[in-house]
PDB file of N, CA and C in Angstrom:
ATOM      1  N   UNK A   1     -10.396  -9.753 -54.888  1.00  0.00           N
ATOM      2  CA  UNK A   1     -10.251  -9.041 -53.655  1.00  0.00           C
ATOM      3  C   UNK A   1     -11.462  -9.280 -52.759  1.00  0.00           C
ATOM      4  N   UNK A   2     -12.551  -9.285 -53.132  1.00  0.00           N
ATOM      5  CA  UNK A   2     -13.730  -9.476 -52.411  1.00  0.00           C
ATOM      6  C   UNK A   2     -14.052 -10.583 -51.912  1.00  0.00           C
ATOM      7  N   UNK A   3     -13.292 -11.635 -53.358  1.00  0.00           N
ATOM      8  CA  UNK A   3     -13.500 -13.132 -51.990  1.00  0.00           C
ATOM      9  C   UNK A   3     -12.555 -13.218 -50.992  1.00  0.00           C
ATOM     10  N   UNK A   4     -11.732 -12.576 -51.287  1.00  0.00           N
ATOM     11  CA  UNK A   4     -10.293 -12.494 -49.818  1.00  0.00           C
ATOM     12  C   UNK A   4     -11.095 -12.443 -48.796  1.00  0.00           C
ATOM     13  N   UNK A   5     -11.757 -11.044 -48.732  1.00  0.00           N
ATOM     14  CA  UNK A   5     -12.642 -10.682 -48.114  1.00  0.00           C
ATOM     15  C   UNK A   5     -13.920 -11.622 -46.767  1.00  0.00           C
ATOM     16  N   UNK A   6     -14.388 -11.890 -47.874  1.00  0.00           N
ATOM     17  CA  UNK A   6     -15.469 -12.878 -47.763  1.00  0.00           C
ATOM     18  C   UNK A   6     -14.796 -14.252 -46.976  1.00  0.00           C
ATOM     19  N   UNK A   7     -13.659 -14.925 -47.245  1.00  0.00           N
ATOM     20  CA  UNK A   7     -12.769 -15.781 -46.792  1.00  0.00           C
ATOM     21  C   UNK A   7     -12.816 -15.727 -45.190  1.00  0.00           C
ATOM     22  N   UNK A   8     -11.691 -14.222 -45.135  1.00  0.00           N
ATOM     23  CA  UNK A   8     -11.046 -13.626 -44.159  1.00  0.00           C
ATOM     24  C   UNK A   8     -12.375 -13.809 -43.139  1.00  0.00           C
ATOM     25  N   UNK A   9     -13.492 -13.035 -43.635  1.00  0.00           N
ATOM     26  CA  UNK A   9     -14.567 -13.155 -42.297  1.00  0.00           C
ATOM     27  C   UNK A   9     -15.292 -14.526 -41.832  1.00  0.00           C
ATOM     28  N   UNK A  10     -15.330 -14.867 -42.855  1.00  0.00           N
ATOM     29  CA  UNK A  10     -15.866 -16.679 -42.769  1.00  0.00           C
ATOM     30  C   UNK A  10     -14.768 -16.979 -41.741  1.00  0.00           C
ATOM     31  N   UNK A  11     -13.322 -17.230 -41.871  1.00  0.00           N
ATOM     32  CA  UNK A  11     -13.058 -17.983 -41.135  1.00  0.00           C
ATOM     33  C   UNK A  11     -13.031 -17.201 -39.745  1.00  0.00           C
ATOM     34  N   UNK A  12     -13.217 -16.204 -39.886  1.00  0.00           N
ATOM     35  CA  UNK A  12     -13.102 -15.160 -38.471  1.00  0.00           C
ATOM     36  C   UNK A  12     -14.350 -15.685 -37.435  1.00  0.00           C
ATOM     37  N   UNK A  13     -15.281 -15.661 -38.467  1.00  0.00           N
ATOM     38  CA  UNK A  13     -17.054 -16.431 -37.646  1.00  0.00           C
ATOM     39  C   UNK A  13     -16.665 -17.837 -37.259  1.00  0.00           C
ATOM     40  N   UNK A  14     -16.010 -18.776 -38.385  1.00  0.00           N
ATOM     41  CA  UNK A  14     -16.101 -20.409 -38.084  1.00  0.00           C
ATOM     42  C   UNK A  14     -14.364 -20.582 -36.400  1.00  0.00           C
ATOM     43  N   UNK A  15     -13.826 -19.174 -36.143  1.00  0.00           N
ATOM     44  CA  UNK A  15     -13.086 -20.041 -35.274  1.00  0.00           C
ATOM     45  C   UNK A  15     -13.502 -18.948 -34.126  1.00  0.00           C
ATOM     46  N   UNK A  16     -14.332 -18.128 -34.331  1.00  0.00           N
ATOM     47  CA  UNK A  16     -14.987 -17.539 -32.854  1.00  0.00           C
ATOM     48  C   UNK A  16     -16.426 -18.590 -32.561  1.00  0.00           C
ATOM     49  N   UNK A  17     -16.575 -19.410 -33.399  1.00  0.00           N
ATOM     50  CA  UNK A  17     -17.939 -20.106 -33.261  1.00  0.00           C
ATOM     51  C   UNK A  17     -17.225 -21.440 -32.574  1.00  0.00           C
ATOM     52  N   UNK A  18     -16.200 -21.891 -32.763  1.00  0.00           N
ATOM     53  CA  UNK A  18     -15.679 -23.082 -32.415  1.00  0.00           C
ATOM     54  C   UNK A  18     -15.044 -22.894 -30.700  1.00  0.00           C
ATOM     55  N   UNK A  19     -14.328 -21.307 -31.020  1.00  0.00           N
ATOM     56  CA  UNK A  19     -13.745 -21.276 -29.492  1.00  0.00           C
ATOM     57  C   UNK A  19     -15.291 -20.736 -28.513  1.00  0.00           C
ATOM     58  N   UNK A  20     -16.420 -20.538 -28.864  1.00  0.00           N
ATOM     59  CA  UNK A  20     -16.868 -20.453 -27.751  1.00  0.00           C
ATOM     60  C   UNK A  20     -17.810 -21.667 -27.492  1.00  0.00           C
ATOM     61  N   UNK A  21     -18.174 -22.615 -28.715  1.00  0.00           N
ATOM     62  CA  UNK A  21     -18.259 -24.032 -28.326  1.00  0.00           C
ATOM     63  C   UNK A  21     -17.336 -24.759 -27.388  1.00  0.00           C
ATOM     64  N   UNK A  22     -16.401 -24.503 -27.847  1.00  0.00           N
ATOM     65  CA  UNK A  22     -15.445 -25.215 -26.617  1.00  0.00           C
ATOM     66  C   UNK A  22     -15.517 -25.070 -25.435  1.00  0.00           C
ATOM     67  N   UNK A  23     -15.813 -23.173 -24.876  1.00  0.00           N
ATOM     68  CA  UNK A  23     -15.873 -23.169 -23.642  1.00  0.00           C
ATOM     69  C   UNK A  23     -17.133 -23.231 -23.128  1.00  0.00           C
ATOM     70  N   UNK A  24     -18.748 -23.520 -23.744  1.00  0.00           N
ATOM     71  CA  UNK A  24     -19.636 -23.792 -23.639  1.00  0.00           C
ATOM     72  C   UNK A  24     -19.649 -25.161 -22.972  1.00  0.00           C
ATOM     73  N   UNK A  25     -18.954 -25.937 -23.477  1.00  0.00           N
ATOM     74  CA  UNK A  25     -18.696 -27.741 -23.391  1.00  0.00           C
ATOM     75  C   UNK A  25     -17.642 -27.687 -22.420  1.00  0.00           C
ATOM     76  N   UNK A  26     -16.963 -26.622 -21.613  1.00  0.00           N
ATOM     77  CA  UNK A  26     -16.442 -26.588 -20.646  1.00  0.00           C
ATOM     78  C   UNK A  26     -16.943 -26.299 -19.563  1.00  0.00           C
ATOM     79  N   UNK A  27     -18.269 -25.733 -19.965  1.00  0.00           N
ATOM     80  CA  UNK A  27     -19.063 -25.499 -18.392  1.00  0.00           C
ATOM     81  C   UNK A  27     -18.516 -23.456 -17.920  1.00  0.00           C
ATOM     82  N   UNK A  28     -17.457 -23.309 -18.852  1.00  0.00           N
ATOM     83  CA  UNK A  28     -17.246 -22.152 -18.698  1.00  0.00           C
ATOM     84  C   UNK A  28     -18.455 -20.850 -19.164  1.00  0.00           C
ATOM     85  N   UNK A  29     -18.765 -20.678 -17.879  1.00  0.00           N
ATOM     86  CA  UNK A  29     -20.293 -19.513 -18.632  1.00  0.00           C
ATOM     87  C   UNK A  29     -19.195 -17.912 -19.420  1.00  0.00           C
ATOM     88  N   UNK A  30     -20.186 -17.837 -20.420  1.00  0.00           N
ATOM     89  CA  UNK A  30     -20.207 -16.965 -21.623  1.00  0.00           C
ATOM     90  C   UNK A  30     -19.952 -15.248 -20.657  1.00  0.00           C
ATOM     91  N   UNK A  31     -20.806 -15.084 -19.050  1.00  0.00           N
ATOM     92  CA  UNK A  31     -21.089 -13.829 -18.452  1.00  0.00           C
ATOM     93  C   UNK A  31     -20.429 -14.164 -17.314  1.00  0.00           C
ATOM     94  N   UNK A  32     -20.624 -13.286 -16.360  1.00  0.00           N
ATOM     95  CA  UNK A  32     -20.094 -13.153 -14.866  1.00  0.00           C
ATOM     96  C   UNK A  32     -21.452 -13.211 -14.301  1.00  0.00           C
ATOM     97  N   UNK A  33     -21.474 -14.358 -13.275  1.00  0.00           N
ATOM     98  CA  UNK A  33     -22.839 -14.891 -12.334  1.00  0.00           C
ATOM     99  C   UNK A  33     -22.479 -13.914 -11.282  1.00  0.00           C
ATOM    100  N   UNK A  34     -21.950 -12.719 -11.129  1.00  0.00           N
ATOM    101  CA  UNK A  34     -21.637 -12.187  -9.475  1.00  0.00           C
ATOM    102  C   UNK A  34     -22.624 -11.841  -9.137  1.00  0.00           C
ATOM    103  N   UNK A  35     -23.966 -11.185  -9.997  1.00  0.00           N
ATOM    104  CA  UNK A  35     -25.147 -10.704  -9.280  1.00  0.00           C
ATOM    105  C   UNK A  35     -26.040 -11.378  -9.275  1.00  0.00           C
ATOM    106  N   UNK A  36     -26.001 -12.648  -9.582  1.00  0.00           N
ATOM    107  CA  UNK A  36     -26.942 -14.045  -9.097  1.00  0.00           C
ATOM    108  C   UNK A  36     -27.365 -13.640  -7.572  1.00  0.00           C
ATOM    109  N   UNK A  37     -28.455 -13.826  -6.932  1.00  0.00           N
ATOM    110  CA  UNK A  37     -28.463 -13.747  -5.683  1.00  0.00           C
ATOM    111  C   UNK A  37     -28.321 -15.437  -5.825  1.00  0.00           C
ATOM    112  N   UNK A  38     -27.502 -15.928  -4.436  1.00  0.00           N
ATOM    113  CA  UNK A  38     -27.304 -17.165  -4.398  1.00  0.00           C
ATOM    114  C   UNK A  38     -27.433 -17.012  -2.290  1.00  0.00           C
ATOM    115  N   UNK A  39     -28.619 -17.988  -2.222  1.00  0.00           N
ATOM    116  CA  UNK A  39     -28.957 -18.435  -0.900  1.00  0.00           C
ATOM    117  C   UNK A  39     -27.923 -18.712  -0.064  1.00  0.00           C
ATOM    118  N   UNK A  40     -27.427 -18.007   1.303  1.00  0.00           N
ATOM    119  CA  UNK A  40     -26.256 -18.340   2.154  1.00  0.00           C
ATOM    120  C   UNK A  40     -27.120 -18.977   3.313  1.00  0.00           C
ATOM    121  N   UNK A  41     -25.816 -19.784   3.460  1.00  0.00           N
ATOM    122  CA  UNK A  41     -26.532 -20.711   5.256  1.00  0.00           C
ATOM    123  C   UNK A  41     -26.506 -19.730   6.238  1.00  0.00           C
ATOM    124  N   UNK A  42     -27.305 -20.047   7.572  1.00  0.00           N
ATOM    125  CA  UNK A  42     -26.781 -19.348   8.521  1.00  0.00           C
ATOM    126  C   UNK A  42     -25.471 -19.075   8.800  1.00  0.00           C
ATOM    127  N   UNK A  43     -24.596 -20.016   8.911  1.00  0.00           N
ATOM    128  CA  UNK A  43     -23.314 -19.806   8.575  1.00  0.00           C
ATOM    129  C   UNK A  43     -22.433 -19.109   8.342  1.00  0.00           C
ATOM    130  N   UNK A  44     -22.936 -19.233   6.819  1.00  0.00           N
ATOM    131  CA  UNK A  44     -22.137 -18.013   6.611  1.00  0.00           C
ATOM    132  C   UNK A  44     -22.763 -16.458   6.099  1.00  0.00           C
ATOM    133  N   UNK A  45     -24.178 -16.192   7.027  1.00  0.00           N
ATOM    134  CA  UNK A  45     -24.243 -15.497   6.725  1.00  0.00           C
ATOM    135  C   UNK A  45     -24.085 -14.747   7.989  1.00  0.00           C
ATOM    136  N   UNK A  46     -23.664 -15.260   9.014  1.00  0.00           N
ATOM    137  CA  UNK A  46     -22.820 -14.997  10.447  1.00  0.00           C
ATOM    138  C   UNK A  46     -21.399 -14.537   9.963  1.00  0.00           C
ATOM    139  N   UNK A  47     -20.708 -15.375   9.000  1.00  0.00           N
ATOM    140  CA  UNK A  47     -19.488 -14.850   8.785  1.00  0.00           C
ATOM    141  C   UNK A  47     -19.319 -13.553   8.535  1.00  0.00           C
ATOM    142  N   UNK A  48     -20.522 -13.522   7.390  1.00  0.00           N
ATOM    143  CA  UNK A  48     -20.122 -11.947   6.494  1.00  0.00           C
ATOM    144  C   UNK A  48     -20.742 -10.903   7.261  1.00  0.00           C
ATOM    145  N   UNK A  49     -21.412 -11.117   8.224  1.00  0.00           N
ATOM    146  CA  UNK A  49     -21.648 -10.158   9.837  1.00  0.00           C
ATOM    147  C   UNK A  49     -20.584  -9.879  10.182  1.00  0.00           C
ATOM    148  N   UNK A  50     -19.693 -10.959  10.994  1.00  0.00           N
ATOM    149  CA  UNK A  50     -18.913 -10.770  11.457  1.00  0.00           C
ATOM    150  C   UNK A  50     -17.611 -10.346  10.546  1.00  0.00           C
ATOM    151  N   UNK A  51     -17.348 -10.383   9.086  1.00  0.00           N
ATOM    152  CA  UNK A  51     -16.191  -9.992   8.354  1.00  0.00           C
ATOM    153  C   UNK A  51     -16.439  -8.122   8.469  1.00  0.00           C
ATOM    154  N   UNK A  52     -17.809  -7.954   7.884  1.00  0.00           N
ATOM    155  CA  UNK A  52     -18.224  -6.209   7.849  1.00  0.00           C
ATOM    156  C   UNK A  52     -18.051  -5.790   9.417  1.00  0.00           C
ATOM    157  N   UNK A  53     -18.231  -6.366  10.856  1.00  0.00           N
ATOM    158  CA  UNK A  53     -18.203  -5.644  12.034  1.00  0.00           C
ATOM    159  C   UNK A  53     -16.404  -5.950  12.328  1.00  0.00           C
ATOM    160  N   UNK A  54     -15.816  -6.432  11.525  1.00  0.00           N
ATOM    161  CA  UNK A  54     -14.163  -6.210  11.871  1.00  0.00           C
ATOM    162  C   UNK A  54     -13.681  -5.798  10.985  1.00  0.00           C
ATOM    163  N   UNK A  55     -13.989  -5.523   9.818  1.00  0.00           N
ATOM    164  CA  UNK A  55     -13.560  -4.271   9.101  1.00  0.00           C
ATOM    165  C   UNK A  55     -13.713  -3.058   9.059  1.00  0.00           C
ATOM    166  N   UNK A  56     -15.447  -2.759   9.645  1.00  0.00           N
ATOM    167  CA  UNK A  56     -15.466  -1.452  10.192  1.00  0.00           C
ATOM    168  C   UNK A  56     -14.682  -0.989  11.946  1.00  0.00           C
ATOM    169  N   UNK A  57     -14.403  -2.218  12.660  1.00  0.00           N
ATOM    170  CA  UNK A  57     -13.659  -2.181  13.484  1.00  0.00           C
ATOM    171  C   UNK A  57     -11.956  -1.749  13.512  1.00  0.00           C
ATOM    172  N   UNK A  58     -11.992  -2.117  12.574  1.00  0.00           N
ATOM    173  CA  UNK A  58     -10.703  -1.998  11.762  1.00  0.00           C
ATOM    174  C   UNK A  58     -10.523  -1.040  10.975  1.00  0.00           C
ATOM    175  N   UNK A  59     -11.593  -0.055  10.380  1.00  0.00           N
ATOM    176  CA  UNK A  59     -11.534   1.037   9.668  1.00  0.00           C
ATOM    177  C   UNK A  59     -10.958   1.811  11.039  1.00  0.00           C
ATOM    178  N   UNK A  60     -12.011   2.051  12.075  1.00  0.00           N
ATOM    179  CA  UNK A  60     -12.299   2.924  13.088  1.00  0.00           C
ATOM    180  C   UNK A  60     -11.145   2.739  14.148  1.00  0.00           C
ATOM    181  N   UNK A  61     -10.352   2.011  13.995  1.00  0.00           N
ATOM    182  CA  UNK A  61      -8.880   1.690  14.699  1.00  0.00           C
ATOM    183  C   UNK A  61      -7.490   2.460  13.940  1.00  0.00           C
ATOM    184  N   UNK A  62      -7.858   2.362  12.677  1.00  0.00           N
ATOM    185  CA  UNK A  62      -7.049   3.034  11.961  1.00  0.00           C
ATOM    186  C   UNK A  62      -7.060   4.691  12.203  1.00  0.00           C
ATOM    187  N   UNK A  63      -8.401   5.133  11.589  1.00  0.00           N
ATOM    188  CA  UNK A  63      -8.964   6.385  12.043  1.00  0.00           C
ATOM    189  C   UNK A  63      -8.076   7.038  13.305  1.00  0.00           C
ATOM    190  N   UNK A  64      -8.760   6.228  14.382  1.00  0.00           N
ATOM    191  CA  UNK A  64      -8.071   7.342  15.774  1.00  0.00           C
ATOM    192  C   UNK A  64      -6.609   6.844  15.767  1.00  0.00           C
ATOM    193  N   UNK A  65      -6.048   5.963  15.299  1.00  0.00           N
ATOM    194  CA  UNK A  65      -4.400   5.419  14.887  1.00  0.00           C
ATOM    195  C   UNK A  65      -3.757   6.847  14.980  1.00  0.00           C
ATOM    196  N   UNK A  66      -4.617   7.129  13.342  1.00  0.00           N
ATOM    197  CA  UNK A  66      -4.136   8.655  12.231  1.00  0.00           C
ATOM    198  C   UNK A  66      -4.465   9.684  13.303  1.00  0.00           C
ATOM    199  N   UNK A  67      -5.234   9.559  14.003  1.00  0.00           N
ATOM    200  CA  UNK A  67      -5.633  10.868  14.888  1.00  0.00           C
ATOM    201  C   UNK A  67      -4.833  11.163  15.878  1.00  0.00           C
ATOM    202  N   UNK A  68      -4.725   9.910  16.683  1.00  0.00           N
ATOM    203  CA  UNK A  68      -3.307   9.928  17.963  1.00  0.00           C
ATOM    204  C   UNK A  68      -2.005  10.523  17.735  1.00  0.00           C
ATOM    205  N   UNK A  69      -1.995   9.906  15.877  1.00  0.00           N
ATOM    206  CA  UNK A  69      -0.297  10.386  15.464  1.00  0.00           C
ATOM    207  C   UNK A  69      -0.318  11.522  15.241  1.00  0.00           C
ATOM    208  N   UNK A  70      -1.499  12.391  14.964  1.00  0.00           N
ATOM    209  CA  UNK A  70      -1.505  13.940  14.711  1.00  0.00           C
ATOM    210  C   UNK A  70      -1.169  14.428  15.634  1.00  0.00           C
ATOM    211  N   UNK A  71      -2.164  13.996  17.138  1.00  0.00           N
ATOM    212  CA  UNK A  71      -2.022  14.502  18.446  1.00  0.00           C
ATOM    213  C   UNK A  71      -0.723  14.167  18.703  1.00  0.00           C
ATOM    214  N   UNK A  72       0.295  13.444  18.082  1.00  0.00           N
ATOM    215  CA  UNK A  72       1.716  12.991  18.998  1.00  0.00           C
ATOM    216  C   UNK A  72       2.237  14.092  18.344  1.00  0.00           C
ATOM    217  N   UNK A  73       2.337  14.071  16.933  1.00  0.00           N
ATOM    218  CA  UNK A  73       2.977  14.681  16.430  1.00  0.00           C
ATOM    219  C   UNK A  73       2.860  16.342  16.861  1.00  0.00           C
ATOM    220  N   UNK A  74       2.084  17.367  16.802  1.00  0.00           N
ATOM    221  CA  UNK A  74       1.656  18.103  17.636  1.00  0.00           C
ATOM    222  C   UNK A  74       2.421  18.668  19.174  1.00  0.00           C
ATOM    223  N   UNK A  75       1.876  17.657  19.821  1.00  0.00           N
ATOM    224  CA  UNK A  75       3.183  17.723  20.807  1.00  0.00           C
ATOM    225  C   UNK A  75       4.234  17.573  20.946  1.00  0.00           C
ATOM    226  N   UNK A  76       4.879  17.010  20.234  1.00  0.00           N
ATOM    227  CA  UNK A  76       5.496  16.800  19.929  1.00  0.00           C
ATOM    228  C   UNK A  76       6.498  18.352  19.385  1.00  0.00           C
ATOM    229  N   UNK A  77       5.526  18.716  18.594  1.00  0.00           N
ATOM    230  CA  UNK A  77       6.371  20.473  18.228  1.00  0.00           C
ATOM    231  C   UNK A  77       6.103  21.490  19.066  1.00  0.00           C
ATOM    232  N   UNK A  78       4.982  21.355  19.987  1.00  0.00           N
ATOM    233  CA  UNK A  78       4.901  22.194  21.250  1.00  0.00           C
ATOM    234  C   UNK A  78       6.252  21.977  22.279  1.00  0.00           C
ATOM    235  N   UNK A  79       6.490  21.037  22.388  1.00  0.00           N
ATOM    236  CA  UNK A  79       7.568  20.738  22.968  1.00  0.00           C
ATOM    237  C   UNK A  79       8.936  21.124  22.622  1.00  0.00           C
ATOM    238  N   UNK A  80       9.340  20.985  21.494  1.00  0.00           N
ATOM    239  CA  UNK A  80      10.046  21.704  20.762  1.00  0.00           C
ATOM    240  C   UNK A  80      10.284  23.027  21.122  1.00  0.00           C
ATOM    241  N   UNK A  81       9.009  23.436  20.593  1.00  0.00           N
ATOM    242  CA  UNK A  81       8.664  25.108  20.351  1.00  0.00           C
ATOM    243  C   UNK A  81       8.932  25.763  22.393  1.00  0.00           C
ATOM    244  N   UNK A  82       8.697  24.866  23.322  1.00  0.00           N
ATOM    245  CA  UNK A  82       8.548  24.652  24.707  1.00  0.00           C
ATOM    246  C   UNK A  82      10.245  24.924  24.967  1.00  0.00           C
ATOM    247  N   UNK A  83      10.994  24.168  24.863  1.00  0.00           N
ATOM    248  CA  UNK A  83      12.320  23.518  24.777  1.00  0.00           C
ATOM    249  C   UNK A  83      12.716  24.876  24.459  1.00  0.00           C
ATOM    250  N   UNK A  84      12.762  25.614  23.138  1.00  0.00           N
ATOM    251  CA  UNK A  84      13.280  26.782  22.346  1.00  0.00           C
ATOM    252  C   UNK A  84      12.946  28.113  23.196  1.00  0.00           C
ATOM    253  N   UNK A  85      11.738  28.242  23.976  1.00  0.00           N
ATOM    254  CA  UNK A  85      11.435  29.530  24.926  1.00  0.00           C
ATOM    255  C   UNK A  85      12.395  28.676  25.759  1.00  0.00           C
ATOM    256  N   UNK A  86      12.295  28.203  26.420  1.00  0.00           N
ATOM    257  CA  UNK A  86      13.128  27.747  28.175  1.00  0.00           C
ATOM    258  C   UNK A  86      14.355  28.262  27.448  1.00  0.00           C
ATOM    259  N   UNK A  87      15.365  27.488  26.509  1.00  0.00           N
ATOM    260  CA  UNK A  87      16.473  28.191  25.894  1.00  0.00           C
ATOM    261  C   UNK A  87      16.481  29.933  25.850  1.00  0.00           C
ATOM    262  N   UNK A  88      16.274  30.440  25.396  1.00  0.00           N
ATOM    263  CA  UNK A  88      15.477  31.725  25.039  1.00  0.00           C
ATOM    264  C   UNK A  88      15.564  32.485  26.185  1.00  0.00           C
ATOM    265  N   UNK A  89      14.584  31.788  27.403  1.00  0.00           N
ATOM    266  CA  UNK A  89      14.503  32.359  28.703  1.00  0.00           C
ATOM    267  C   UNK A  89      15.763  32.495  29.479  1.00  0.00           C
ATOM    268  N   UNK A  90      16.654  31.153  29.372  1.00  0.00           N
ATOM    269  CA  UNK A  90      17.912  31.062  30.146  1.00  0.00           C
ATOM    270  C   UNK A  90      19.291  31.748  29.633  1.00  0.00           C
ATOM    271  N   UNK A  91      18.988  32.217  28.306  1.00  0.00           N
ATOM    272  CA  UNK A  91      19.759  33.208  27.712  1.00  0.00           C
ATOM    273  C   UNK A  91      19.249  34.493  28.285  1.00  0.00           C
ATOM    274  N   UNK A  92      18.482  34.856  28.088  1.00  0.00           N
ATOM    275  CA  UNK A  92      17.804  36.308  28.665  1.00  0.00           C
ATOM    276  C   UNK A  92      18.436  36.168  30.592  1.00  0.00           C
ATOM    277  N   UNK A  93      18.118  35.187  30.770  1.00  0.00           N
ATOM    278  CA  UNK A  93      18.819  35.165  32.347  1.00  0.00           C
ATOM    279  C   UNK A  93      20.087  35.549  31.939  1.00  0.00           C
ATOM    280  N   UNK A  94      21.225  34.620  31.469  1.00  0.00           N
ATOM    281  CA  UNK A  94      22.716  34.525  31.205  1.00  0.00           C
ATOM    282  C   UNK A  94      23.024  36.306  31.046  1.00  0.00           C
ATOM    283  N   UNK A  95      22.276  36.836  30.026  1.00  0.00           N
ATOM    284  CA  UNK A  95      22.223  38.476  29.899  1.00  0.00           C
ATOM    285  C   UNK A  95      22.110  39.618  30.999  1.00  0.00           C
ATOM    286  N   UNK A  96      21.227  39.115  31.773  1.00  0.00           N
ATOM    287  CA  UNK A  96      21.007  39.767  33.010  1.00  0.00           C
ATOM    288  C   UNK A  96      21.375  39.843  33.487  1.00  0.00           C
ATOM    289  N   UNK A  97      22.148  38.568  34.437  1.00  0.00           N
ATOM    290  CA  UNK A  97      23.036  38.237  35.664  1.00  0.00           C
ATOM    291  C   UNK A  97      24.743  38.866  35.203  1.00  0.00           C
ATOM    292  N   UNK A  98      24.719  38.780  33.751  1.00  0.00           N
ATOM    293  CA  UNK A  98      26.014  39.575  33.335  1.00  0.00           C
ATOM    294  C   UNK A  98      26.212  41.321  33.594  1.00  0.00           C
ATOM    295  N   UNK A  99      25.011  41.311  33.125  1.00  0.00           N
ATOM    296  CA  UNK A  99      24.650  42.994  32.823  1.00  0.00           C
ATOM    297  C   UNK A  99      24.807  43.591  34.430  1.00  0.00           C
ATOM    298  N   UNK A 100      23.726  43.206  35.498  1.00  0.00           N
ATOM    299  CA  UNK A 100      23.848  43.235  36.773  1.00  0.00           C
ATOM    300  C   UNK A 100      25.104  42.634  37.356  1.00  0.00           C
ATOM    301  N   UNK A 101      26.397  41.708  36.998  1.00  0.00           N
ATOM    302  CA  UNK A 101      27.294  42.069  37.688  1.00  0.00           C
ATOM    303  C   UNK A 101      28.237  43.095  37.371  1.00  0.00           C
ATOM    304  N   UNK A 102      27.850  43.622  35.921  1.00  0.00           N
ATOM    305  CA  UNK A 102      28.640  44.634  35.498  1.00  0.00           C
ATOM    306  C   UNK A 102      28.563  46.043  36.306  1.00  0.00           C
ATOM    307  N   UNK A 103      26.796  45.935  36.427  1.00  0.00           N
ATOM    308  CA  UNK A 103      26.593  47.504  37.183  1.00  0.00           C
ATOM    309  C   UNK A 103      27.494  47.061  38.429  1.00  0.00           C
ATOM    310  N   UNK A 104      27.091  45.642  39.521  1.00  0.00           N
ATOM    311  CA  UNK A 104      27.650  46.015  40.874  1.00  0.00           C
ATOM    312  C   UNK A 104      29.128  46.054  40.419  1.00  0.00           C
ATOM    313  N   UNK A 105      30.390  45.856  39.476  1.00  0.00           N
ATOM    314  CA  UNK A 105      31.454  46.116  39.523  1.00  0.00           C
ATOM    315  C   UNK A 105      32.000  47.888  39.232  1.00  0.00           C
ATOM    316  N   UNK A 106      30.582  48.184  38.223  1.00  0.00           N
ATOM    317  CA  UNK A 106      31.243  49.570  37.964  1.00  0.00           C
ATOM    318  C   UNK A 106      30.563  50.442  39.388  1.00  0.00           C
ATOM    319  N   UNK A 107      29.477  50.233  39.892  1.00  0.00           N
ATOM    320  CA  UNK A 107      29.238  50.398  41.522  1.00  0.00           C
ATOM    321  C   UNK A 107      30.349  50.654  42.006  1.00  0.00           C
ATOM    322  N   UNK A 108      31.009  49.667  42.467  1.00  0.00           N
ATOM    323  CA  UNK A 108      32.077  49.402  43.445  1.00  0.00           C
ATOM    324  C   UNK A 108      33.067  50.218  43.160  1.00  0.00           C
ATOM    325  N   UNK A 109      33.505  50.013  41.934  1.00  0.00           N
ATOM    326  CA  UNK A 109      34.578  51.017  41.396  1.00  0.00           C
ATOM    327  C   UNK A 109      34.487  52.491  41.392  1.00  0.00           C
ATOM    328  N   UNK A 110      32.772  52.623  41.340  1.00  0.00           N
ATOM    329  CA  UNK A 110      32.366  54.262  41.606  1.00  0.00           C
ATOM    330  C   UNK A 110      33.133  54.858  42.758  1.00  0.00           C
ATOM    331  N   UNK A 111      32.527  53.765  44.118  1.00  0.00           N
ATOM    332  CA  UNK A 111      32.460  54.044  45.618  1.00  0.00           C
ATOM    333  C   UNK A 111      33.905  53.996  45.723  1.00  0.00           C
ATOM    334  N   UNK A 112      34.376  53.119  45.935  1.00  0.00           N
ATOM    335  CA  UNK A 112      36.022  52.748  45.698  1.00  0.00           C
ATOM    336  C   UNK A 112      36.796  54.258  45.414  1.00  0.00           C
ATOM    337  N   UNK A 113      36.215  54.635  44.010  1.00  0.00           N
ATOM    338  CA  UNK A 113      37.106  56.145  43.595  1.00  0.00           C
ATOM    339  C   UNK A 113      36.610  57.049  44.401  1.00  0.00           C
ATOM    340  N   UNK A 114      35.223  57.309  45.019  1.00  0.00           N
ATOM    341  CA  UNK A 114      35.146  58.357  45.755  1.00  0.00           C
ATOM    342  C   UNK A 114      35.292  58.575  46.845  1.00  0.00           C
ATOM    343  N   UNK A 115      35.605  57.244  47.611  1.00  0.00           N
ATOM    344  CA  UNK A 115      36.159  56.959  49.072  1.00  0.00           C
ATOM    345  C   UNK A 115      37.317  57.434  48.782  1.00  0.00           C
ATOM    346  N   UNK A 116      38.088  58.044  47.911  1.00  0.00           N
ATOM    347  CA  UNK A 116      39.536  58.280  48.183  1.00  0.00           C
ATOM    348  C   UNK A 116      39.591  59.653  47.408  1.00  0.00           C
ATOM    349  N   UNK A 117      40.593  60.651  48.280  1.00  0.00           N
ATOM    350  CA  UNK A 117      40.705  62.079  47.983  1.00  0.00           C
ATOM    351  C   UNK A 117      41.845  61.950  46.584  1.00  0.00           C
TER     352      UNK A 117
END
C-alpha cells in the first residue's frame, strides 16, 4: 500500500514537472506581468488621457441622462395628477350649472304658481 502511495506521488511530481517545463520552453510565464510598470510612448500615453477624459465624459452623460428621465418622468405625473384636477374641476362645474338650473326652474315654477289665484 505504501508503495502505491509513493508511486501515485512520484508520478504526480514527474508530470507537474514536465507540464511546466513545457510551458517554460513556451515562453509562457509561470505569473501575471500586469503590475510590471512597462514604459508608454507619448502616444499612447495621450491615448489613455484621452480614453479616462471620455469615459468620465461618458460617465457624466449618463448621470444627467438618469437625471433628465427622473425630471421627465416627474412631470410627467404632475401632469397627470394636472389632467385629473381640470377633470375634477369640470365635473364640479357640470354639478353646478345643473344644480343652478334646477333652482332657476323651481324659481320659475314658484313665480309662475303665485302669479295665479
Amino acid at each position: 500500500m505504501a508503495e502505491n502511495i509513493i508511486r501515485v506521488v512520484g508520478c504526480v511530481v514527474l508530470a507537474s514537472t514536465l507540464v511546466l517545463t513545457q510551458g517554460f520552453l513556451a515562453g509562457i510565464p509561470l505569473g501575471s506581468d500586469d503590475g510590471v510598470a512597462v514604459a508608454l510612448t507619448k502616444a499612447e500615453k495621450k491615448e489613455v488621457i484621452i480614453r479616462r477624459a471620455v469615459a468620465k465624459a461618458a460617465r457624466k452623460a449618463a448621470r444627467a441622462a438618469e437625471k433628465a428621465g427622473e425630471k421627465a418622468e416627474e412631470a410627467a405625473q404632475a401632469a397627470r395628477e394636472a389632467a385629473q384636477a381640470a377633470r375634477e374641476a369640470a365635473q364640479a362645474a357640470r354639478e353646478a350649472a345643473e344644480a343652478t338650473e334646477k333652482e332657476v326652474d323651481e324659481a320659475t315654477k314658484d313665480e309662475a304658481t303665485q302669479g295665479q289665484p
